[in-house]
N, C-alpha and C. Protein backbone atom coordinates (compact mmCIF):
# COMPACT_ATOMS: atom_id res chain seq x y z
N UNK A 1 85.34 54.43 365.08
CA UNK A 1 86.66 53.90 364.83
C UNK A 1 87.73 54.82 365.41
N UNK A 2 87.46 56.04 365.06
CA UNK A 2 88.80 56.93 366.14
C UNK A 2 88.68 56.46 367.75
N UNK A 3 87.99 55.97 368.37
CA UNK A 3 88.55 55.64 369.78
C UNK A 3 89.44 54.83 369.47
N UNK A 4 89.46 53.49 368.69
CA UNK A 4 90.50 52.79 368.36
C UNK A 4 91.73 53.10 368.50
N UNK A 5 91.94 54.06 367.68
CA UNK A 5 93.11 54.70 367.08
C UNK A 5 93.86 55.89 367.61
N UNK A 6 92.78 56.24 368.81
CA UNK A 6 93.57 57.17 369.97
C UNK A 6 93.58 56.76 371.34
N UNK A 7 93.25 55.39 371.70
CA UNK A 7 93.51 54.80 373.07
C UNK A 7 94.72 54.43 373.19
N UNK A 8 95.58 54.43 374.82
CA UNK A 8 96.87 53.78 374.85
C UNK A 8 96.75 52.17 374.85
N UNK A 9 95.37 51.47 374.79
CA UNK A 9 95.15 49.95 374.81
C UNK A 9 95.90 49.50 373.25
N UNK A 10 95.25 50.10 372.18
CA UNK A 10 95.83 49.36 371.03
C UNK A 10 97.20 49.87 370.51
N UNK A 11 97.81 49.16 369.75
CA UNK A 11 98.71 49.38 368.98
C UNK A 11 98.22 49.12 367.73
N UNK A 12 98.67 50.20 366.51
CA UNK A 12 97.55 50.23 365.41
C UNK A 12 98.29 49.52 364.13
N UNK A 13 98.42 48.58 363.73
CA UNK A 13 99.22 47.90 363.05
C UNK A 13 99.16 47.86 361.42
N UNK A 14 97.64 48.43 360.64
CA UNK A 14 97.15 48.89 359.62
C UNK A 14 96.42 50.16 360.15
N UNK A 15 97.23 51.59 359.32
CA UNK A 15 95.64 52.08 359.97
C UNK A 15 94.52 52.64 359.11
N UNK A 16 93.70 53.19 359.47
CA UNK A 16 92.47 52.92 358.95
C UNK A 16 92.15 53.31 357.55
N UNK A 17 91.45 52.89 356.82
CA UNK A 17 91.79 53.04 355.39
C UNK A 17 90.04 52.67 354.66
N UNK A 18 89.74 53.13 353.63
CA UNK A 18 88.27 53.28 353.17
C UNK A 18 88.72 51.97 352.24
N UNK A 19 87.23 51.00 352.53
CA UNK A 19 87.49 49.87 351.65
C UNK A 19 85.84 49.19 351.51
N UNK A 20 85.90 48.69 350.23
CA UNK A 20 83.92 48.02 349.96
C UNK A 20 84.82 46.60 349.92
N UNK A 21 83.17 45.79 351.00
CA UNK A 21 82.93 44.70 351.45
C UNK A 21 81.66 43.83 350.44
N UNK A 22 82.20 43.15 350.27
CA UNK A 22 80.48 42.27 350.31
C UNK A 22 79.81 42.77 348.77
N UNK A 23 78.68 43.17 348.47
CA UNK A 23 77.83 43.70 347.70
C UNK A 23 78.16 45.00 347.96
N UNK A 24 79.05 46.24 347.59
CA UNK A 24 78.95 47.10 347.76
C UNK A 24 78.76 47.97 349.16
N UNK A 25 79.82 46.80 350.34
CA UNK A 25 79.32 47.64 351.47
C UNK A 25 80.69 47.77 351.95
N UNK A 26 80.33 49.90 352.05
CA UNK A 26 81.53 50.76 351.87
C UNK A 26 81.59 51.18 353.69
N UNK A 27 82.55 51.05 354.25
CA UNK A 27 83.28 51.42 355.36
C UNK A 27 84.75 51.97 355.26
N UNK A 28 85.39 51.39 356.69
CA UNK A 28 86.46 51.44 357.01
C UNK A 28 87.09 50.29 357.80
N UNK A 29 88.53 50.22 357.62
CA UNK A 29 88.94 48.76 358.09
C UNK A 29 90.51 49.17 358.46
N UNK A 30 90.78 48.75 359.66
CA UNK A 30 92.21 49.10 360.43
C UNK A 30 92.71 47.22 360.79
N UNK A 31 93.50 47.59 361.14
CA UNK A 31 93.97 46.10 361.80
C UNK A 31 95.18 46.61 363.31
N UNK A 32 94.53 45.93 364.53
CA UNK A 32 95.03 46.47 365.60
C UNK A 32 95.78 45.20 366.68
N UNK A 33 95.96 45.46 367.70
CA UNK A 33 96.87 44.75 368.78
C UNK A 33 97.06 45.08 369.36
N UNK A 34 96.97 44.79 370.99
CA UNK A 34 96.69 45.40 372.26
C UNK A 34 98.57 46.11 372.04
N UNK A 35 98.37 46.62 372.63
CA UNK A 35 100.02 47.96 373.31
C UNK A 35 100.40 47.69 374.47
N UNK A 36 101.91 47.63 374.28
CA UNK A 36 102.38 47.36 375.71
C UNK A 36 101.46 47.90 377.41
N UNK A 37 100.95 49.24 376.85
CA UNK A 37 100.59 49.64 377.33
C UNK A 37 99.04 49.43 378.41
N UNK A 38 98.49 48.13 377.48
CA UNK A 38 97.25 47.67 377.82
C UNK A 38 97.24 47.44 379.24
N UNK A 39 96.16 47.84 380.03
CA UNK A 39 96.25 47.12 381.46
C UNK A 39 94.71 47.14 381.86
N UNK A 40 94.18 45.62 381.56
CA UNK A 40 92.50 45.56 381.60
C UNK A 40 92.12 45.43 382.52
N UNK A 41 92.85 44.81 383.79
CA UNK A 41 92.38 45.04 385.10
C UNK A 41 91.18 43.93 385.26
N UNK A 42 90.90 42.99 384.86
CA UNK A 42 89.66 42.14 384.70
C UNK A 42 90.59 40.48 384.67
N UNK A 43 90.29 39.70 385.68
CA UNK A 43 90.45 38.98 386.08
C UNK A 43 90.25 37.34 384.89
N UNK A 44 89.34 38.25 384.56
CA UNK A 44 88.66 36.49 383.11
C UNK A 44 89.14 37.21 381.82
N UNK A 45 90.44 37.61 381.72
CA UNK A 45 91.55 37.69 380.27
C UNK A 45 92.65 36.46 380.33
N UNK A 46 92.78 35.39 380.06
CA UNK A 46 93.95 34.95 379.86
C UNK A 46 95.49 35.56 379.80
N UNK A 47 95.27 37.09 379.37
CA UNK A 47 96.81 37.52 378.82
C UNK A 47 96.50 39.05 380.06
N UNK A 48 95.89 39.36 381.09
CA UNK A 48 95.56 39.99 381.76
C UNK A 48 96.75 39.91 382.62
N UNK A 49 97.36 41.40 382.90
CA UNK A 49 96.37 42.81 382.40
C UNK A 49 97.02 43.07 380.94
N UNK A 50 97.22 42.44 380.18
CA UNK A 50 97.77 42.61 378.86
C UNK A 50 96.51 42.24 377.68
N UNK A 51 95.18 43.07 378.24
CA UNK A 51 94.09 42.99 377.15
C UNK A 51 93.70 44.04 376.86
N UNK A 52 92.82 44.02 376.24
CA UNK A 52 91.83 45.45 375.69
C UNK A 52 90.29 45.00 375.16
N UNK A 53 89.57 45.47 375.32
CA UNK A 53 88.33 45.30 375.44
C UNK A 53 87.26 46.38 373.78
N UNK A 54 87.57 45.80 372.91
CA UNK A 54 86.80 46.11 371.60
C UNK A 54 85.46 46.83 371.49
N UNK A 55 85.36 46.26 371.86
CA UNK A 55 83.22 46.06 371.89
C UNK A 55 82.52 45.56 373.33
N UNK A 56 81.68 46.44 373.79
CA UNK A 56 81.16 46.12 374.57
C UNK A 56 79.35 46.75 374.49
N UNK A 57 78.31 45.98 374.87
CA UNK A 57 76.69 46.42 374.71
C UNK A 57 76.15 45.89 375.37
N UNK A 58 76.35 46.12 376.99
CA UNK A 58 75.61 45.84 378.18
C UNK A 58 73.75 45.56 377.40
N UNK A 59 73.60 46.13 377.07
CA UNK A 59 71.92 45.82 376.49
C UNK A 59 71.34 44.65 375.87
N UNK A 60 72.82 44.37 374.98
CA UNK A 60 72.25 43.04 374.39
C UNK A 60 73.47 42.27 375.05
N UNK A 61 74.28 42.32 375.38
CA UNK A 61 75.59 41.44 375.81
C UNK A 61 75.37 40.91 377.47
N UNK A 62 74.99 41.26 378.50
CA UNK A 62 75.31 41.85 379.61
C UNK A 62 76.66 42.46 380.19
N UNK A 63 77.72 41.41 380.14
CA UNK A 63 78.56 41.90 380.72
C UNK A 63 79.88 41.63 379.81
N UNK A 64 79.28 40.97 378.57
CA UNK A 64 80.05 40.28 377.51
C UNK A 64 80.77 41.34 376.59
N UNK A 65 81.87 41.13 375.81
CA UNK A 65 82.12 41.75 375.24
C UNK A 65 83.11 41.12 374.64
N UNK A 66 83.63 41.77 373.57
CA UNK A 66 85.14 41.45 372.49
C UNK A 66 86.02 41.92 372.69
N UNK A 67 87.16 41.24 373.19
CA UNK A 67 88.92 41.93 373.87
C UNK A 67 89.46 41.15 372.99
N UNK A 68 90.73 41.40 373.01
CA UNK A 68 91.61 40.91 372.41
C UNK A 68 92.75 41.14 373.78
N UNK A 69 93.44 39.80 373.66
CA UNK A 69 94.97 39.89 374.30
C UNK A 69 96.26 39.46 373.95
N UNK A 70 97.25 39.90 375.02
CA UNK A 70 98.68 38.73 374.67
C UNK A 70 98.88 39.67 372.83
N UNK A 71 99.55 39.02 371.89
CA UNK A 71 100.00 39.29 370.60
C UNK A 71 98.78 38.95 369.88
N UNK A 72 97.65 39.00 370.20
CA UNK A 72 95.89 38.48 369.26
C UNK A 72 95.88 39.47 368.41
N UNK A 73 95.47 39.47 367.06
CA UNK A 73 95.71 40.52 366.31
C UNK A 73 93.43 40.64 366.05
N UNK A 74 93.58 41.75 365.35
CA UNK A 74 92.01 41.73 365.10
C UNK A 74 91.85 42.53 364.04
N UNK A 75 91.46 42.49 363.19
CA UNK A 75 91.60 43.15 361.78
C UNK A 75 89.87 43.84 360.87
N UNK A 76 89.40 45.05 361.60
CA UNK A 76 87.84 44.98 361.76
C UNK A 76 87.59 46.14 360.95
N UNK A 77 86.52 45.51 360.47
CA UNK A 77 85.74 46.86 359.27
C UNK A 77 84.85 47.26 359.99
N UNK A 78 83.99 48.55 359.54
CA UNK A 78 82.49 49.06 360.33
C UNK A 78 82.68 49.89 359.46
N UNK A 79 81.23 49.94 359.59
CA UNK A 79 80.60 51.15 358.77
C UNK A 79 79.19 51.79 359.40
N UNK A 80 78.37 52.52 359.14
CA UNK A 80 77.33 52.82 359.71
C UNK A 80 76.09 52.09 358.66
N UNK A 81 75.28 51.70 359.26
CA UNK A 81 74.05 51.29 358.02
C UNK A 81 73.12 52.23 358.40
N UNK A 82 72.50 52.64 357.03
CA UNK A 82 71.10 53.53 357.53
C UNK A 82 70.02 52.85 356.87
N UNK A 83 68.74 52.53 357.96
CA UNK A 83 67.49 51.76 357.38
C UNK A 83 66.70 52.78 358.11
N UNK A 84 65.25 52.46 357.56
CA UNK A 84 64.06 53.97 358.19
C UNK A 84 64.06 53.64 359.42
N UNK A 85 64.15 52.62 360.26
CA UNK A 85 64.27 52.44 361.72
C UNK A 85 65.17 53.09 362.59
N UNK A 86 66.37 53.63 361.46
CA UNK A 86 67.57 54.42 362.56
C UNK A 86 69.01 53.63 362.27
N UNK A 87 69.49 54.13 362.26
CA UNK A 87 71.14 54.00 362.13
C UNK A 87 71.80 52.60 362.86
N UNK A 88 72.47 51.76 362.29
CA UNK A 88 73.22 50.93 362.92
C UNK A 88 74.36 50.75 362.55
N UNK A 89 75.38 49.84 363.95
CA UNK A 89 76.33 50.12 363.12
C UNK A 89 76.75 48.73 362.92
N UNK A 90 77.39 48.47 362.03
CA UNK A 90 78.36 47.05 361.35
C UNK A 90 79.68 46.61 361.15
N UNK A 91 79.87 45.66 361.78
CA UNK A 91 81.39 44.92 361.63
C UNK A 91 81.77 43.68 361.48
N UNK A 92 82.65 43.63 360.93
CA UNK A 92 83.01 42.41 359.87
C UNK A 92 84.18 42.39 360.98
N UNK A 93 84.90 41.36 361.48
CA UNK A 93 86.07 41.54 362.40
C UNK A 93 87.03 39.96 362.27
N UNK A 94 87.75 40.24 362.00
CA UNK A 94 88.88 38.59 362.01
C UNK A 94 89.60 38.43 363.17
N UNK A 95 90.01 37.31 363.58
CA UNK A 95 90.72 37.84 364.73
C UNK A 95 91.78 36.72 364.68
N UNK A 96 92.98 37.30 365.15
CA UNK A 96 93.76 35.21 364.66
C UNK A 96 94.74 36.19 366.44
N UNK A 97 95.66 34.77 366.15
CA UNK A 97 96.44 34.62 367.63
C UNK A 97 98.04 35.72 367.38
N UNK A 98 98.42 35.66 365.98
CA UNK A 98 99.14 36.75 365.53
C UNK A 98 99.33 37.12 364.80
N UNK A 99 99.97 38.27 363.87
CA UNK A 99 99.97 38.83 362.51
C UNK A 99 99.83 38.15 360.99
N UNK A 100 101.05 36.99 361.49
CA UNK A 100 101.24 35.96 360.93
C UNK A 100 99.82 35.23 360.48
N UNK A 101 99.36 34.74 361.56
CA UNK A 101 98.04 33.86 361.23
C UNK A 101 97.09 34.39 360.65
N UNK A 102 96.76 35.80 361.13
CA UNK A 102 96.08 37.00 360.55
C UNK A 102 95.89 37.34 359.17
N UNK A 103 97.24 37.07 358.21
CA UNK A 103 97.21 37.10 357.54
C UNK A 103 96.45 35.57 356.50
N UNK A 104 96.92 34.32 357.12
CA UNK A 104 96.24 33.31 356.45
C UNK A 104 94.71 33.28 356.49
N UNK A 105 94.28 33.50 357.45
CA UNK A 105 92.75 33.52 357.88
C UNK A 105 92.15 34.45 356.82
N UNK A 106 92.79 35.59 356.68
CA UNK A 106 92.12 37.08 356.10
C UNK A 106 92.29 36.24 354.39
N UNK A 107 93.16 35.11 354.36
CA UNK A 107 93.06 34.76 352.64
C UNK A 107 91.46 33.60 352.16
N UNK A 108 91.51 33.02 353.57
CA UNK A 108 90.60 31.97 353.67
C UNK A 108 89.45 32.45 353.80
N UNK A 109 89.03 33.43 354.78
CA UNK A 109 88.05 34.02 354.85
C UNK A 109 87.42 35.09 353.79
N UNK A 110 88.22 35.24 352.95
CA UNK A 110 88.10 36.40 351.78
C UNK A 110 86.34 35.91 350.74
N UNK A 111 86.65 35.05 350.59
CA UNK A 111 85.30 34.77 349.92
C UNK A 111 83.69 34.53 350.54
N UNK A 112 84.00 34.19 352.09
CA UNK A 112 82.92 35.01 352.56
C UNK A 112 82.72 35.74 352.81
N UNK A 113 83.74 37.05 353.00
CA UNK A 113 83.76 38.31 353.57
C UNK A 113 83.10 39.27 351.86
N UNK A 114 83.66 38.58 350.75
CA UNK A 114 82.95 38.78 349.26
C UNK A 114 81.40 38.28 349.14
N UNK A 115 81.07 37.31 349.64
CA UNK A 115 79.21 37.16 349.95
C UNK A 115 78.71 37.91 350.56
N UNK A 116 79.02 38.65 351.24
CA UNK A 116 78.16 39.78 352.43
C UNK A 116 76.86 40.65 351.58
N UNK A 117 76.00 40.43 352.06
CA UNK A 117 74.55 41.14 351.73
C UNK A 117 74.17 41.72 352.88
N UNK A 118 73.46 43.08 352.38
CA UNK A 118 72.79 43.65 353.52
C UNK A 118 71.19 43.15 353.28
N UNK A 119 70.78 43.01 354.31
CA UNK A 119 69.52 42.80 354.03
C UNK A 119 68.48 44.24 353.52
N UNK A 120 67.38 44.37 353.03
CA UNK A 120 66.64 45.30 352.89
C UNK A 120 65.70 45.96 354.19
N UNK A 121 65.87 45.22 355.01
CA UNK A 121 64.92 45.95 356.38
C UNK A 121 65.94 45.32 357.36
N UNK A 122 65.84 46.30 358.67
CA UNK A 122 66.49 45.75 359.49
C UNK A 122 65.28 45.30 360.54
N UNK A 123 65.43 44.52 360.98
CA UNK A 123 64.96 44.40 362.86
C UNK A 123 65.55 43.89 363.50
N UNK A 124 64.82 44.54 364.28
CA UNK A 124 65.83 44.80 366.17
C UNK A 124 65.66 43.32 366.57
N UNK A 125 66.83 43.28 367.35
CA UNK A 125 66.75 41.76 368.19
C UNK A 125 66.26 42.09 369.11
């Protein structure tokens, strides 16, 4: 989560703050928005070069990944999970078109974001 919060791509609009999800699942959760400053340089953004690029895992994604652009707000928890297989990590992420909407979604979505179970074993995809 600190790359988040020290790139010139986002602008940090909540910042990051310790909060339990679900059944007892304890992270962290910021809420962000690309910065004037964004310049993604990638041709398949709609709001380009006014994006930023979240998440990216060439391994399982190829070339796919989670940006946000334009005023898109994204409001994302993670935490680390530990199972005997090795460490993963987890995110819960909302994403609306602006602060505003951000906020309705985050009321609607609240009771599934309150169902969240971890499972007891993980496996790999």
């Amino acid at each position: 989560m600190e790359w988040l919060t020290s790139t010139s791509d986002f602008a940090i609009l909540a910042k990051p703050k310790s909060v339990t999800v679900g059944e007892g699942i304890k992270g962290r959760r910021l809420t962000l928005t690309t910065s004037a400053k964004a310049n993604f340089g990638w041709d398949d953004c709609p709001d380009n070069p006014h994006c930023a690029a979240i998440v990216t895992d060439p391994s399982h994604w190829i070339r796919n990944f989670y940006a946000i652009g334009g005023a898109e707000v994204s409001r994302i928890f993670v935490t680390t999970l530990h199972y005997p297989e090795g460490d993963h990590t987890f995110f819960v992420t909302l994403d609306a078109v602006s602060a505003g909407d951000l906020a309705a979604f985050a009321d609607e979505a609240q009771p599934i974001i309150d169902s969240l179970r971890l499972p007891a074993t993980y496996f790999a995809n």
